[in-house]
PDB file of N, CA and C in Angstrom:
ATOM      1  N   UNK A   1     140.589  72.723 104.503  1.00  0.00           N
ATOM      2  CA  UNK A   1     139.782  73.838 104.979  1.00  0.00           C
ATOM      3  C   UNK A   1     140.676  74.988 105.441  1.00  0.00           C
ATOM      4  N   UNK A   2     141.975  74.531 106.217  1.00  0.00           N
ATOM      5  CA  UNK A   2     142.515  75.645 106.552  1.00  0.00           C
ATOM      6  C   UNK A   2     143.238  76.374 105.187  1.00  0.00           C
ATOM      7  N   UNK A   3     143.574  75.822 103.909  1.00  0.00           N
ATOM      8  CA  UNK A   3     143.911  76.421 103.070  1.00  0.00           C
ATOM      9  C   UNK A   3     143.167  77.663 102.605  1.00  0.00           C
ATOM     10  N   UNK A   4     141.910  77.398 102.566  1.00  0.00           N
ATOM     11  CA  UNK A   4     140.750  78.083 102.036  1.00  0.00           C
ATOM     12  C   UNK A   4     140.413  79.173 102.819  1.00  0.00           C
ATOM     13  N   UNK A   5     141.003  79.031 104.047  1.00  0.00           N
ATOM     14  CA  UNK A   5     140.627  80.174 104.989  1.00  0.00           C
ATOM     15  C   UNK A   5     141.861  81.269 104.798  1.00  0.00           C
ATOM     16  N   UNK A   6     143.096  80.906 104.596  1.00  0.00           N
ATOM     17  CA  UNK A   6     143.729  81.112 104.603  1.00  0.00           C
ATOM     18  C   UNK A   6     144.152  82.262 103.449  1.00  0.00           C
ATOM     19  N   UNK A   7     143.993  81.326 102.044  1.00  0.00           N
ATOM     20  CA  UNK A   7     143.316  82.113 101.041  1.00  0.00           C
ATOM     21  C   UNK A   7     142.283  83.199 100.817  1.00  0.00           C
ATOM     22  N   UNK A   8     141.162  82.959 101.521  1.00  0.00           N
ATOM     23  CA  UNK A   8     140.435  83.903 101.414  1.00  0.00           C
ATOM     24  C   UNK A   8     140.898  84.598 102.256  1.00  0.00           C
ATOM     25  N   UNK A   9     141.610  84.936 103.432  1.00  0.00           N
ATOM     26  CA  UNK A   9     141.827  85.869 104.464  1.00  0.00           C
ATOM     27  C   UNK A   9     142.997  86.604 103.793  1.00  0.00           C
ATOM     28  N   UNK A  10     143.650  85.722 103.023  1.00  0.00           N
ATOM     29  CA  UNK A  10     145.276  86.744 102.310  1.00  0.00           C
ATOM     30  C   UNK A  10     144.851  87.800 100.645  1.00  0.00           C
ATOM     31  N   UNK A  11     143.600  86.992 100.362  1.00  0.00           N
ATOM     32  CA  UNK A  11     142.822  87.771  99.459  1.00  0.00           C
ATOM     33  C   UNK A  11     142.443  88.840  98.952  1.00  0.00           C
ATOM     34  N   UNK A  12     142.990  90.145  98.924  1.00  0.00           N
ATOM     35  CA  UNK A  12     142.918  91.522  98.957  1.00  0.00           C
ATOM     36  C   UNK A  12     142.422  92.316  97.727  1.00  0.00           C
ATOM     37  N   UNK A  13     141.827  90.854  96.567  1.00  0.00           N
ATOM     38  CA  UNK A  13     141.570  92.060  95.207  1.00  0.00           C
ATOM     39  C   UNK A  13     140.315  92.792  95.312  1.00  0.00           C
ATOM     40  N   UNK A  14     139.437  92.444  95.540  1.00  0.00           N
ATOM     41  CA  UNK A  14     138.114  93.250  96.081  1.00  0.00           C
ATOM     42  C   UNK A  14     138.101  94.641  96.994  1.00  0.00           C
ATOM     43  N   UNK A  15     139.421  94.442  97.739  1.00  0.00           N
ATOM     44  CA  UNK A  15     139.716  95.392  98.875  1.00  0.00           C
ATOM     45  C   UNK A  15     139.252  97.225  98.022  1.00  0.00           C
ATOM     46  N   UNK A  16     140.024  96.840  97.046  1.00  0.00           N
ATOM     47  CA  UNK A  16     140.172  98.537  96.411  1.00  0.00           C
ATOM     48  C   UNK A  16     138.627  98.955  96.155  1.00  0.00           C
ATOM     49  N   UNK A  17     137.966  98.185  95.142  1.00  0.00           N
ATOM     50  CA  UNK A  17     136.586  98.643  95.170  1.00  0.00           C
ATOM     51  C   UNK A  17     135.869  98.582  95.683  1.00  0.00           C
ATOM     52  N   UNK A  18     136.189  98.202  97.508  1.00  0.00           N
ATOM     53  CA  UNK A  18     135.111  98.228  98.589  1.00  0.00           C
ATOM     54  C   UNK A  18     135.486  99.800  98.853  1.00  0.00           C
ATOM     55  N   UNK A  19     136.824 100.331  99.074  1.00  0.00           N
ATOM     56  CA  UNK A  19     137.559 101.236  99.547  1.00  0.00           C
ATOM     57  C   UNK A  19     136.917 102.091  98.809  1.00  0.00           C
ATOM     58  N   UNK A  20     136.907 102.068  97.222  1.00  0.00           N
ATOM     59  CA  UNK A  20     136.462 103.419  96.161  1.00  0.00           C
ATOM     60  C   UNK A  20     134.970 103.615  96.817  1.00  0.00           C
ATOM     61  N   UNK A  21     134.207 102.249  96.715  1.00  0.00           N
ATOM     62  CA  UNK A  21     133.058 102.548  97.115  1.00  0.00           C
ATOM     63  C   UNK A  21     132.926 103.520  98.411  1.00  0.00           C
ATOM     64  N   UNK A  22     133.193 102.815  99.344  1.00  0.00           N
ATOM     65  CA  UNK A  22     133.079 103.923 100.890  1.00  0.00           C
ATOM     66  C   UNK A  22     133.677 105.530 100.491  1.00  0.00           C
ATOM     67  N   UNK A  23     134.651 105.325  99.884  1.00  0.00           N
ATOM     68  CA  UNK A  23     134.755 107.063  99.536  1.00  0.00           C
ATOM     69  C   UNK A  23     133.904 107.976  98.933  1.00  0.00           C
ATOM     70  N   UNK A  24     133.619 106.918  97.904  1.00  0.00           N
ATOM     71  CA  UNK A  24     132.208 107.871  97.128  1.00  0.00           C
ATOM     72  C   UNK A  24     131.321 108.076  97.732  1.00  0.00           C
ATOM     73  N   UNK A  25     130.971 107.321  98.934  1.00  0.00           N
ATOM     74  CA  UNK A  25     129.549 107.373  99.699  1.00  0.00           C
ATOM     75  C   UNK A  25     129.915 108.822 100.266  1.00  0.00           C
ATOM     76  N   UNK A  26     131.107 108.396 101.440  1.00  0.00           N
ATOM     77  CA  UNK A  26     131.290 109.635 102.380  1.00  0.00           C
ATOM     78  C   UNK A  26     131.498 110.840 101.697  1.00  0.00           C
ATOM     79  N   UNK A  27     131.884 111.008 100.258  1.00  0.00           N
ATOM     80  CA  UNK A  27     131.978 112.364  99.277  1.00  0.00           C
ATOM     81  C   UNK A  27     130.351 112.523  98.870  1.00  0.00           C
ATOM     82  N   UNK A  28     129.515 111.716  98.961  1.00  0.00           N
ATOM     83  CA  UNK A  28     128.379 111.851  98.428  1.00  0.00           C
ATOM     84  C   UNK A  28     127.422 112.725 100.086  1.00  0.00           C
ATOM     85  N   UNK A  29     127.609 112.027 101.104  1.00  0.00           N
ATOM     86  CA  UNK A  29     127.215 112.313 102.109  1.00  0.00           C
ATOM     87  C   UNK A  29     127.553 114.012 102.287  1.00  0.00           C
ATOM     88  N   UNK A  30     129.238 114.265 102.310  1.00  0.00           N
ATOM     89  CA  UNK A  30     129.781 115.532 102.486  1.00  0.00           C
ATOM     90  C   UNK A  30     129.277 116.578 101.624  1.00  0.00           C
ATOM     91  N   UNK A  31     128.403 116.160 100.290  1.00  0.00           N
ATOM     92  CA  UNK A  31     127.978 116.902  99.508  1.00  0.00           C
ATOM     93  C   UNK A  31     126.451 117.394  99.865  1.00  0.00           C
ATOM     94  N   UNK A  32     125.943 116.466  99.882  1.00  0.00           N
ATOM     95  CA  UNK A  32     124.471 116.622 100.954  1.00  0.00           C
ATOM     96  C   UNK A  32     124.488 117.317 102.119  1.00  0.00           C
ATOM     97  N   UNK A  33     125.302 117.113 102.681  1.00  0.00           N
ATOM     98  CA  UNK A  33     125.347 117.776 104.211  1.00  0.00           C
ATOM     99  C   UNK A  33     125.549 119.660 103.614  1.00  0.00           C
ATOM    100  N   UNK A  34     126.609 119.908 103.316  1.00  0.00           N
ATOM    101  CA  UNK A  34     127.160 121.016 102.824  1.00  0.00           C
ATOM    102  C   UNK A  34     126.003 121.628 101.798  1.00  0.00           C
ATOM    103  N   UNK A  35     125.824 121.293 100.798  1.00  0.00           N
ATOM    104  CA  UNK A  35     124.095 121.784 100.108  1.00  0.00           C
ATOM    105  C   UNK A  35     122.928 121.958 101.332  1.00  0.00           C
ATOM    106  N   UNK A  36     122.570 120.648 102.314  1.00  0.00           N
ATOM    107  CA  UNK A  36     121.979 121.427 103.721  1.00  0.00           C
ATOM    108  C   UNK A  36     122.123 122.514 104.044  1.00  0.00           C
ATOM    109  N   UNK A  37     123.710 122.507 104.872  1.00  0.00           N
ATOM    110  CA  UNK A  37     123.854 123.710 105.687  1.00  0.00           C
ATOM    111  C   UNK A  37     123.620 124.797 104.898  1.00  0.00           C
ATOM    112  N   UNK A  38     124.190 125.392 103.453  1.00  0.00           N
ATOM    113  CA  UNK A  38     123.744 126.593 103.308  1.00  0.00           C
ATOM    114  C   UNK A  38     122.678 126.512 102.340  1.00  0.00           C
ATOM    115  N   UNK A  39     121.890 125.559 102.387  1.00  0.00           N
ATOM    116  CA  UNK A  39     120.578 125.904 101.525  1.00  0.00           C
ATOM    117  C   UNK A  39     120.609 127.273 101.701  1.00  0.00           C
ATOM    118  N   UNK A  40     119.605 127.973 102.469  1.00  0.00           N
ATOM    119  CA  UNK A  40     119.683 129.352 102.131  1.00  0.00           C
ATOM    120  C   UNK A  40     120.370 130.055 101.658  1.00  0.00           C
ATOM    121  N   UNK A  41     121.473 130.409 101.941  1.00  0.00           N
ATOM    122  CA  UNK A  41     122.765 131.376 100.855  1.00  0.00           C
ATOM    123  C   UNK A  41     122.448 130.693  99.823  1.00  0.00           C
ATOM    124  N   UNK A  42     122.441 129.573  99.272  1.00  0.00           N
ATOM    125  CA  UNK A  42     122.692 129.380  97.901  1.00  0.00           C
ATOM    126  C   UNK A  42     121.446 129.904  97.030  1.00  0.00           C
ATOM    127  N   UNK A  43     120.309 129.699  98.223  1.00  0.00           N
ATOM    128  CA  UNK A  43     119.002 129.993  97.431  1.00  0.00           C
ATOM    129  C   UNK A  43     118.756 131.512  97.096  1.00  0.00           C
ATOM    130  N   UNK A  44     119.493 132.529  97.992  1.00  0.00           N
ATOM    131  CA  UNK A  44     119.255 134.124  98.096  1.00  0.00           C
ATOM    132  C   UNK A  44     120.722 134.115  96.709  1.00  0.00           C
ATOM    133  N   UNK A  45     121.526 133.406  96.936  1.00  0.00           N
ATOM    134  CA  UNK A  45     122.659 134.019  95.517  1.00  0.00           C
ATOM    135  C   UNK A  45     122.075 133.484  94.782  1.00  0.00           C
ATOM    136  N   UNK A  46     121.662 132.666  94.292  1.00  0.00           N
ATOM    137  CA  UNK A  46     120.938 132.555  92.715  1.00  0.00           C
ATOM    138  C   UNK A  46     119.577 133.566  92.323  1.00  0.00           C
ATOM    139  N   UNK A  47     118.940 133.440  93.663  1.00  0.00           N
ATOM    140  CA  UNK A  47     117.940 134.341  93.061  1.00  0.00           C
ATOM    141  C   UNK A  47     118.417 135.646  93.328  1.00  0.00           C
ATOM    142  N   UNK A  48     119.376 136.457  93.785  1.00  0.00           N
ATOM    143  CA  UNK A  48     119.818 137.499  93.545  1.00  0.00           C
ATOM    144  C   UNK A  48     120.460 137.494  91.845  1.00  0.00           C
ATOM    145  N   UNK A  49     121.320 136.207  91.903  1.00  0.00           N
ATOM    146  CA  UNK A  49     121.898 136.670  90.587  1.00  0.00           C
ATOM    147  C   UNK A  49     120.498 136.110  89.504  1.00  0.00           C
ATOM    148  N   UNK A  50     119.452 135.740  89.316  1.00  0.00           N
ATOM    149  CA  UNK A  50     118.972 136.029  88.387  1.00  0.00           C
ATOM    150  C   UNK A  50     118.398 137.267  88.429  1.00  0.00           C
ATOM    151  N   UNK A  51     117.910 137.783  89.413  1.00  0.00           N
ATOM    152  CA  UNK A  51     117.346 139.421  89.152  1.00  0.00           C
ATOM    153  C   UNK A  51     118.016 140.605  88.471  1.00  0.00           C
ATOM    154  N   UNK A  52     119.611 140.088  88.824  1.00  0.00           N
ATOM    155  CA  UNK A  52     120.057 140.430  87.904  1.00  0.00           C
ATOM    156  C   UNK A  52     120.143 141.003  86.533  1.00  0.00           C
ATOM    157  N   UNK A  53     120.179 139.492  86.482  1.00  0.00           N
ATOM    158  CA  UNK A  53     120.355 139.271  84.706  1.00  0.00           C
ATOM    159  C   UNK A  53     118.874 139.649  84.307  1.00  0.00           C
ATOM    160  N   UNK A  54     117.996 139.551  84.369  1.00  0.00           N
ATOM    161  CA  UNK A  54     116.585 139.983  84.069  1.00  0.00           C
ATOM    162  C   UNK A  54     116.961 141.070  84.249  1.00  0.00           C
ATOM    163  N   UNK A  55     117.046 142.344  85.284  1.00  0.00           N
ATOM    164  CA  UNK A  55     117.166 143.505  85.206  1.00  0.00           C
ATOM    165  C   UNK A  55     118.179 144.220  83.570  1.00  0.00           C
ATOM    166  N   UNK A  56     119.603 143.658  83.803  1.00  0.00           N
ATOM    167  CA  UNK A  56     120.626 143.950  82.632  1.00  0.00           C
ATOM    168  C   UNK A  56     119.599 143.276  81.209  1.00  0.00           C
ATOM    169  N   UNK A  57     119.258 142.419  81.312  1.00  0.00           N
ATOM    170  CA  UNK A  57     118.364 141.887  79.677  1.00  0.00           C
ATOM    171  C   UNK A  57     117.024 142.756  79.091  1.00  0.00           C
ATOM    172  N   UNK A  58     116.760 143.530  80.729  1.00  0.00           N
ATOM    173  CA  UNK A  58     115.447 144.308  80.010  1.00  0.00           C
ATOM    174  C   UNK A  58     116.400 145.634  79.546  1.00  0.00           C
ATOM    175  N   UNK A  59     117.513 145.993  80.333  1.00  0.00           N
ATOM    176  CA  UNK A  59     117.985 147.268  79.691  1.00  0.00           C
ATOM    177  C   UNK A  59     118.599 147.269  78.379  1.00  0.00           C
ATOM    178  N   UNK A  60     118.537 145.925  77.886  1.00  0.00           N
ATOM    179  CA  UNK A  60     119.637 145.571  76.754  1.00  0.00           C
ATOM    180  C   UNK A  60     118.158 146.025  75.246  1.00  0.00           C
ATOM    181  N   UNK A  61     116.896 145.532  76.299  1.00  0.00           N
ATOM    182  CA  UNK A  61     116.058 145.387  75.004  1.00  0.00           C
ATOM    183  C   UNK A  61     115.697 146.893  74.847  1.00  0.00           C
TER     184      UNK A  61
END
């Protein structure tokens, strides 16, 4: 029994893709949060820049 404990405690191949995993979460989290905070700006620059382009596409026609 103490081998087995021993073994599994010196065991480290799983380690990396627990590690990748938790990073992706907290990059997934940091991405959510950050899209939160400036919802608005992002929502006034896109719809600024499509008025834009609608404005320049009607002068084109």
């Amino acid at each position: 029994m103490k081998n087995i404990t021993k073994r599994f405690i010196a065991d480290e191949s799983g380690a990396t893709a627990i590690e990748y995993g938790l990073v992706a979460a907290m990059m997934g989290i940091a991405v959510v949060a950050i899209f939160t905070a400036f919802q608005g700006k992002l929502k006034t620059a896109f719809e600024t820049l499509g008025t834009s382009l609608d404005t320049k596409a009607k002068q084109i026609q």
